[in-house]
Protein backbone atom coordinates (compact mmCIF):
# COMPACT_ATOMS: atom_id res chain seq x y z
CA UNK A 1 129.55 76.32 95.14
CA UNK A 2 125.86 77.79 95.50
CA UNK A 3 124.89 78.82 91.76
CA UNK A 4 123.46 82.07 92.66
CA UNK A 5 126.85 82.96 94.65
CA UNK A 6 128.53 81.82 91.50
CA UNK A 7 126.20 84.13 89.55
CA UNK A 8 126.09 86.94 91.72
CA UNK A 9 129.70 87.78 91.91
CA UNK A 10 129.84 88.82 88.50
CA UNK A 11 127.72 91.89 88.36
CA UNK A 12 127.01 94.32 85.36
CA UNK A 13 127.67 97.93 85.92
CA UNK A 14 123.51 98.36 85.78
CA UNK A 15 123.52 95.57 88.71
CA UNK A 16 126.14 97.68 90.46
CA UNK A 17 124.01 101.09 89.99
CA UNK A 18 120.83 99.19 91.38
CA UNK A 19 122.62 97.87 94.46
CA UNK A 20 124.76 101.19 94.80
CA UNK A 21 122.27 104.16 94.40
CA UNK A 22 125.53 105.56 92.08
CA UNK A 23 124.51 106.18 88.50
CA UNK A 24 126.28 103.81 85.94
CA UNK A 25 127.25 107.13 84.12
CA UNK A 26 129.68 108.42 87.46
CA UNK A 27 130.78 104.44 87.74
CA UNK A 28 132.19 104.88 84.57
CA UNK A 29 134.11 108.38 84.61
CA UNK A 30 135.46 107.31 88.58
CA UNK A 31 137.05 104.23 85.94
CA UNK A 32 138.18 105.99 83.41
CA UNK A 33 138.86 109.60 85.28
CA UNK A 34 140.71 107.97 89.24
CA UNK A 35 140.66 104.01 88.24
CA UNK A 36 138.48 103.93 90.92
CA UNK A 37 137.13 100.10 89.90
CA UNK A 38 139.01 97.73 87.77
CA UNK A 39 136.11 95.80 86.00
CA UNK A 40 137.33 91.94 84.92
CA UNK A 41 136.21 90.13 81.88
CA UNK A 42 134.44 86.93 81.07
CA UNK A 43 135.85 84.46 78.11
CA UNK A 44 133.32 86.09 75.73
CA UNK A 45 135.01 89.32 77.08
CA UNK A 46 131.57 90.90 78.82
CA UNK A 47 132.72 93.70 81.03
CA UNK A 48 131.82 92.39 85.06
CA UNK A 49 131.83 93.24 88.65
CA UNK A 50 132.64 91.25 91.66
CA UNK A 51 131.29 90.92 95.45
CA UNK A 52 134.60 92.99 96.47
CA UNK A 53 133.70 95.94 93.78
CA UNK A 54 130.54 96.50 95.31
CA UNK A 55 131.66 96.45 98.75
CA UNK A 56 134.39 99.01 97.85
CA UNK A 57 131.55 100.82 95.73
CA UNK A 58 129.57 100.93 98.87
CA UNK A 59 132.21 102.19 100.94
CA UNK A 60 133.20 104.68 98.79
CA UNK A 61 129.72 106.32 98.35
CA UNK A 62 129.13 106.15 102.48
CA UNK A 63 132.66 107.99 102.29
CA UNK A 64 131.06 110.45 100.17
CA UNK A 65 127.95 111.29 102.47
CA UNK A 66 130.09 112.23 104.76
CA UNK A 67 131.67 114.87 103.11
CA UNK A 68 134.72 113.19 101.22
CA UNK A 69 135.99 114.19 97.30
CA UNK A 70 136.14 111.40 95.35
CA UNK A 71 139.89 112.24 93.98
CA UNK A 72 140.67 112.17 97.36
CA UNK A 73 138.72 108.48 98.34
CA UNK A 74 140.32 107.45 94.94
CA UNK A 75 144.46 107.79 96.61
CA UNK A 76 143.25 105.81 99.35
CA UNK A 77 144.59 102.42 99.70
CA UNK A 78 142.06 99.35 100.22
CA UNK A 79 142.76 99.33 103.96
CA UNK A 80 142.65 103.03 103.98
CA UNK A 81 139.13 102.79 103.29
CA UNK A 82 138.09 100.31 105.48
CA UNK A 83 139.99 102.65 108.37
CA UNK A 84 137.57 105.81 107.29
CA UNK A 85 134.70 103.71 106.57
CA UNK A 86 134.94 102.56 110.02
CA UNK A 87 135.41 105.50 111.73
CA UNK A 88 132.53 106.76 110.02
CA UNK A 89 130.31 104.44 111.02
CA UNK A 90 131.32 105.37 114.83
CA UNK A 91 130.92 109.04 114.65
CA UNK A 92 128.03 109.05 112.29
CA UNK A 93 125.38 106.55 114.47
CA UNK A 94 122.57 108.48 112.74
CA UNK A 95 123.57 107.22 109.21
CA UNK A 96 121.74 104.47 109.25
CA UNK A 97 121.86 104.35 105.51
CA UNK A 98 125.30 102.46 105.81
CA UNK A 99 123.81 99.47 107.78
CA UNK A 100 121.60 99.00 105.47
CA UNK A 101 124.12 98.62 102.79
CA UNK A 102 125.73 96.63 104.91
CA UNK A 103 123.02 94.09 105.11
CA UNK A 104 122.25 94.55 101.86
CA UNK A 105 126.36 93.15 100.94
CA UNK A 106 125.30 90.19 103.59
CA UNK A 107 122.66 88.94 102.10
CA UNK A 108 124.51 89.14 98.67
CA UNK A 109 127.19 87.36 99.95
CA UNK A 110 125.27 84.69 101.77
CA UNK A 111 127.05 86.52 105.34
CA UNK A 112 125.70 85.26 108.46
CA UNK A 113 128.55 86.68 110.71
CA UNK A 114 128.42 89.79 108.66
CA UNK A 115 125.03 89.80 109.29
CA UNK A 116 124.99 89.26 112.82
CA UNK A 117 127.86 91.44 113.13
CA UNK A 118 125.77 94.15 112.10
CA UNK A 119 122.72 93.51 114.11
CA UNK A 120 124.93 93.67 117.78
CA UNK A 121 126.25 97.34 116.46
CA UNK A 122 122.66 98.22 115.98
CA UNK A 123 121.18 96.60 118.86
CA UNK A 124 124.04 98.60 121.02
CA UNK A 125 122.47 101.95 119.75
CA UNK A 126 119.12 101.18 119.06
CA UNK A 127 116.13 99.58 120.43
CA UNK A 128 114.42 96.92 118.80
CA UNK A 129 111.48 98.99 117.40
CA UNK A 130 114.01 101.40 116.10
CA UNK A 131 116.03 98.75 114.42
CA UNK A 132 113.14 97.82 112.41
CA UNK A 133 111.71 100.72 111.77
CA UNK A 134 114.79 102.57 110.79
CA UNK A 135 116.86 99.87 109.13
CA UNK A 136 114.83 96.91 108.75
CA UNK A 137 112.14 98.49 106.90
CA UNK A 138 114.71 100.97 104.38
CA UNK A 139 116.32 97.63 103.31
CA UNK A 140 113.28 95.57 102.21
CA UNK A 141 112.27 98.81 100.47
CA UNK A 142 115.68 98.47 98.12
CA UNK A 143 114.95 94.71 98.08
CA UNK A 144 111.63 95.70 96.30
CA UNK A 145 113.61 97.74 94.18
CA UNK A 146 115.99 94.97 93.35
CA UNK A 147 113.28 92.34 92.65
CA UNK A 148 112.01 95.04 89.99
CA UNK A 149 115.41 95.01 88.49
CA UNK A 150 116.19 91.54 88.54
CA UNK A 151 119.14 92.12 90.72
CA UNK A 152 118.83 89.68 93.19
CA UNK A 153 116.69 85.96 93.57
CA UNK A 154 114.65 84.24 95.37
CA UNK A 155 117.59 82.68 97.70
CA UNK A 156 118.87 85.78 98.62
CA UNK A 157 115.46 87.52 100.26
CA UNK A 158 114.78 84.40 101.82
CA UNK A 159 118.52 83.96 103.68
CA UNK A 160 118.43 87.64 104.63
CA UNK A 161 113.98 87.44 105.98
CA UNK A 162 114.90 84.07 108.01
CA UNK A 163 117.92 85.53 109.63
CA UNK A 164 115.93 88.65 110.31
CA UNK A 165 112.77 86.34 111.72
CA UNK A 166 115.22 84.95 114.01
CA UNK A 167 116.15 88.25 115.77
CA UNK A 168 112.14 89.29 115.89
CA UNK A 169 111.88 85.65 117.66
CA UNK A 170 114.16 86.10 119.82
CA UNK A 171 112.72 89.48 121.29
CA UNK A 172 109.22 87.96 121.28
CA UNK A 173 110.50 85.14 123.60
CA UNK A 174 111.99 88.07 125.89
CA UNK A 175 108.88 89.58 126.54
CA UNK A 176 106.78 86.57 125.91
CA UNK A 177 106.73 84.89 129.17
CA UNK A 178 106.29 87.91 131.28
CA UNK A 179 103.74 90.10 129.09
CA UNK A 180 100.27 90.71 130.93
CA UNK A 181 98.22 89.54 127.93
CA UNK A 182 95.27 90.96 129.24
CA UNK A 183 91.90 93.45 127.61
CA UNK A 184 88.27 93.05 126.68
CA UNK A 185 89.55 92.17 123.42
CA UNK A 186 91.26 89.22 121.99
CA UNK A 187 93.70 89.79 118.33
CA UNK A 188 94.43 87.08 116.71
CA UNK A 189 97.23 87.13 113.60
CA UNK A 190 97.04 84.84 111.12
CA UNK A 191 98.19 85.04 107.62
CA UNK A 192 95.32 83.46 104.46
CA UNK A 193 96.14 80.38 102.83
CA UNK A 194 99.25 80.67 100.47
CA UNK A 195 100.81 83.62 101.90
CA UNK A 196 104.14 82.99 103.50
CA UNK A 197 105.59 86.57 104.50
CA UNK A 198 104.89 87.39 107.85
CA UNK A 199 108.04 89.66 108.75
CA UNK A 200 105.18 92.43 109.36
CA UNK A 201 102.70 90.53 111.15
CA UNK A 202 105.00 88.76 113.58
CA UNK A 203 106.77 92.21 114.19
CA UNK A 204 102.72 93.65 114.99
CA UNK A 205 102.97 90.76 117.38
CA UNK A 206 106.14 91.63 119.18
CA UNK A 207 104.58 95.02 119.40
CA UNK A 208 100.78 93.83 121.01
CA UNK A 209 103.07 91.80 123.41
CA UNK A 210 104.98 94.55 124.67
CA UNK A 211 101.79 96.88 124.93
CA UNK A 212 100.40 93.16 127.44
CA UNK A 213 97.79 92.92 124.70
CA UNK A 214 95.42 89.73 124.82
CA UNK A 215 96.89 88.06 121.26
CA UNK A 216 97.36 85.45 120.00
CA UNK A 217 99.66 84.47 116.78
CA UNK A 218 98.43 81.66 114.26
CA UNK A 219 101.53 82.02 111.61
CA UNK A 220 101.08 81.54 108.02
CA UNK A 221 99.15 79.71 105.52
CA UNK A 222 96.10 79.67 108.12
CA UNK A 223 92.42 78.34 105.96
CA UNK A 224 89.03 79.88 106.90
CA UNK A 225 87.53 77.27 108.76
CA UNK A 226 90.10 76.78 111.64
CA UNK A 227 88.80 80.03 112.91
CA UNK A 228 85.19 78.15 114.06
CA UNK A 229 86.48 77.82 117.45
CA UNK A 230 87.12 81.38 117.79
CA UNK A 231 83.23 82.12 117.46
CA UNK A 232 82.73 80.56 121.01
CA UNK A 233 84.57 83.03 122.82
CA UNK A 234 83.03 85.72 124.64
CA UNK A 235 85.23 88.81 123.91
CA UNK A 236 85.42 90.66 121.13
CA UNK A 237 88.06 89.51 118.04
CA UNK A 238 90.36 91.35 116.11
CA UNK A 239 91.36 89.26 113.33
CA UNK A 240 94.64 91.05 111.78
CA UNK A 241 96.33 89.77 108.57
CA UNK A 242 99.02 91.25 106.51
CA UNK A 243 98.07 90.67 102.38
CA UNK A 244 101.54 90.98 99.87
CA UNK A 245 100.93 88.19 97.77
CA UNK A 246 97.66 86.80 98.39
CA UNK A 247 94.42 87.23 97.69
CA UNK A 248 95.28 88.44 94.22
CA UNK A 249 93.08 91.42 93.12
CA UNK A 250 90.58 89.63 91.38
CA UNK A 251 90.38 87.06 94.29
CA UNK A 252 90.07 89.80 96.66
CA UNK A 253 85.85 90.65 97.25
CA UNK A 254 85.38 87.09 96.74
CA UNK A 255 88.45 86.09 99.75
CA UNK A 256 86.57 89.16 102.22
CA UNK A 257 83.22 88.04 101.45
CA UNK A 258 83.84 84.30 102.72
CA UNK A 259 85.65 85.79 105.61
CA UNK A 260 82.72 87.88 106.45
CA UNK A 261 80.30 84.89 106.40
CA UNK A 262 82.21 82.78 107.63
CA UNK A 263 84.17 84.42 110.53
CA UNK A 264 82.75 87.68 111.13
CA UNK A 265 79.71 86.37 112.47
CA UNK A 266 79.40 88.07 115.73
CA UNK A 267 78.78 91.90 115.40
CA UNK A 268 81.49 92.36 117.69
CA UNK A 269 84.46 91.03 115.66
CA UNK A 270 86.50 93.06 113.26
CA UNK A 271 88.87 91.76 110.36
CA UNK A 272 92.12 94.18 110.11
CA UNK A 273 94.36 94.48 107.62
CA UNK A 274 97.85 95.27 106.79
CA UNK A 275 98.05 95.94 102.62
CA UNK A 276 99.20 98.51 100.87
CA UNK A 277 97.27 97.85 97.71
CA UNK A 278 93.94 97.89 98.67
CA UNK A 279 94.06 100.55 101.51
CA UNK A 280 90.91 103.28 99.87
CA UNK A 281 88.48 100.09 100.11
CA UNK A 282 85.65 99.13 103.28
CA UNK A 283 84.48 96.17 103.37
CA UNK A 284 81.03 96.28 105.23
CA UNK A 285 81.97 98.53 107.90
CA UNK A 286 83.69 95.13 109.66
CA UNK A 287 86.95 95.04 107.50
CA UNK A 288 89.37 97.76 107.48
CA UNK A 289 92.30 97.96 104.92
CA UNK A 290 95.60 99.49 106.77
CA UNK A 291 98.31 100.93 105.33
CA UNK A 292 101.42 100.39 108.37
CA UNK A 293 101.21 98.43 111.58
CA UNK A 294 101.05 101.40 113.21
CA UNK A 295 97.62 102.28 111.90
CA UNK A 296 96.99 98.57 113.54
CA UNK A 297 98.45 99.77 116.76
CA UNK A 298 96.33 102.86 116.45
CA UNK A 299 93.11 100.78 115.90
């Protein structure tokens, strides 16, 4: 068995209130007060939670949002809730809050039907722009979270990004073949050397695509000097990158400087940037720190 499914079905109640959103505190007094949860024990008797808890624990609180007492959830059988949490999540489409959950208990669980299960309800209601936006970008805010807790590894945020990369692939192919790609001006994405996560930047793709913007899409891990061929061209370049892990702070000036030198060598091009650390700094007039993709699109 994978070690970090072996590790992450036995969750403290703290794990549980991170994953949740329910305060430890209620956990316990929906225990003691409607047995709500029946925690087990491991051999040095250390109080635990499984997978199953925190699904009902999830069900229970979208239960609650939509208007149920918790003595009431608590006579309900195990099926019983499933019934109520599914009719739920048919009359309520707008509570999006409960797919995200619901991803969030795939990617715990190492899902992929659950997963994809998911994704065909949402792609029944919602676009593909609202999808991410709504859902998609909610539930890599909690995985932020989660990291800061230590609730979750590695393996887990990269199962749930792939599987997500897949359905952004899919809808780039879609439109791929048939978008105009045409404009006085030419975007290329790329993502620096060492920098792997590109969820954001191949999403700003899918979106240039769709508008028939002239783009093109390097991937990840891309060094300065491939971009020498670029400087023959005669229309005007918008490099666009997305910075989360690297350049590091202090590697920062030095990183935009080269770039500027090195790249930016026609008074035409512009380097923009999706970062949400650095977004009060101007680099030259020529490199522009963004905040969202849509200040991207905006641009």
């Amino acid at each position: 068995m994978n070690k970090d499914i072996m590790i992450y079905n036995k969750l403290s109640i703290k794990d549980l209130e991170n994953l949740t959103g329910v305060k430890a505190h209620t956990i316990r007094i929906w225990e003691k007060r409607y047995s709500l949860l029946s925690p087990e024990r491991t051999d040095t008797n250390i109080r635990f939670y499984s997978i199953s808890a925190l699904q009902k624990m999830l069900n229970v609180k979208l239960l609650q949002e939509n208007g149920w007492k918790i003595s009431k959830i608590a006579k309900l059988s195990e099926d019983e809730i499933l019934r109520e949490v599914a009719q739920c999540t048919q009359v309520v489409e707008d509570n999006l809050s409960a797919y995200v959950d619901r991803i969030l208990l795939s990617m715990l669980s190492y899902d992929k039907k659950e997963f994809f299960h998911v994704y065909d309800e949402l792609s029944s209601k919602l676009d593909f722009s609202q999808i991410y936006f709504d859902v998609v970008v909610p539930f890599f805010h909690k995985v932020g979270l989660m990291w800061q807790t230590s609730s979750i590894t590695a393996a887990h945020e990269h199962f749930i990004t792939n599987l997500i990369l897949q359905k952004i692939h899919v809808e780039i192919d879609s439109i791929e073949k048939e978008s105009a790609q045409s404009g006085d001006i030419l975007f290329v994405l790329f993502l620096p050397e060492y920098e792997i996560h590109q969820l954001k930047l191949l999403y700003l793709y899918y979106v240039l695509l769709k508008k028939g913007c002239n783009v093109i899409y390097l991937g990840e891990s891309v060094p300065l000097d491939a971009f020498e061929s670029f400087q023959k061209l005669p229309k005007p370049i918008r490099y666009v990158s997305s910075f989360t892990t690297f350049p590091v702070a202090d590697n920062l000036a030095s990183y935009l400087t080269e770039f500027s030198e090195k790249v930016l060598v026609s008074s035409k091009d512009e380097f923009l940037i999706i970062d949400d650390h650095h977004t009060d700094q101007d680099f030259n007039g020529k490199i522009k720190f963004c905040r969202t993709v849509e200040q991207i699109v905006n641009f």
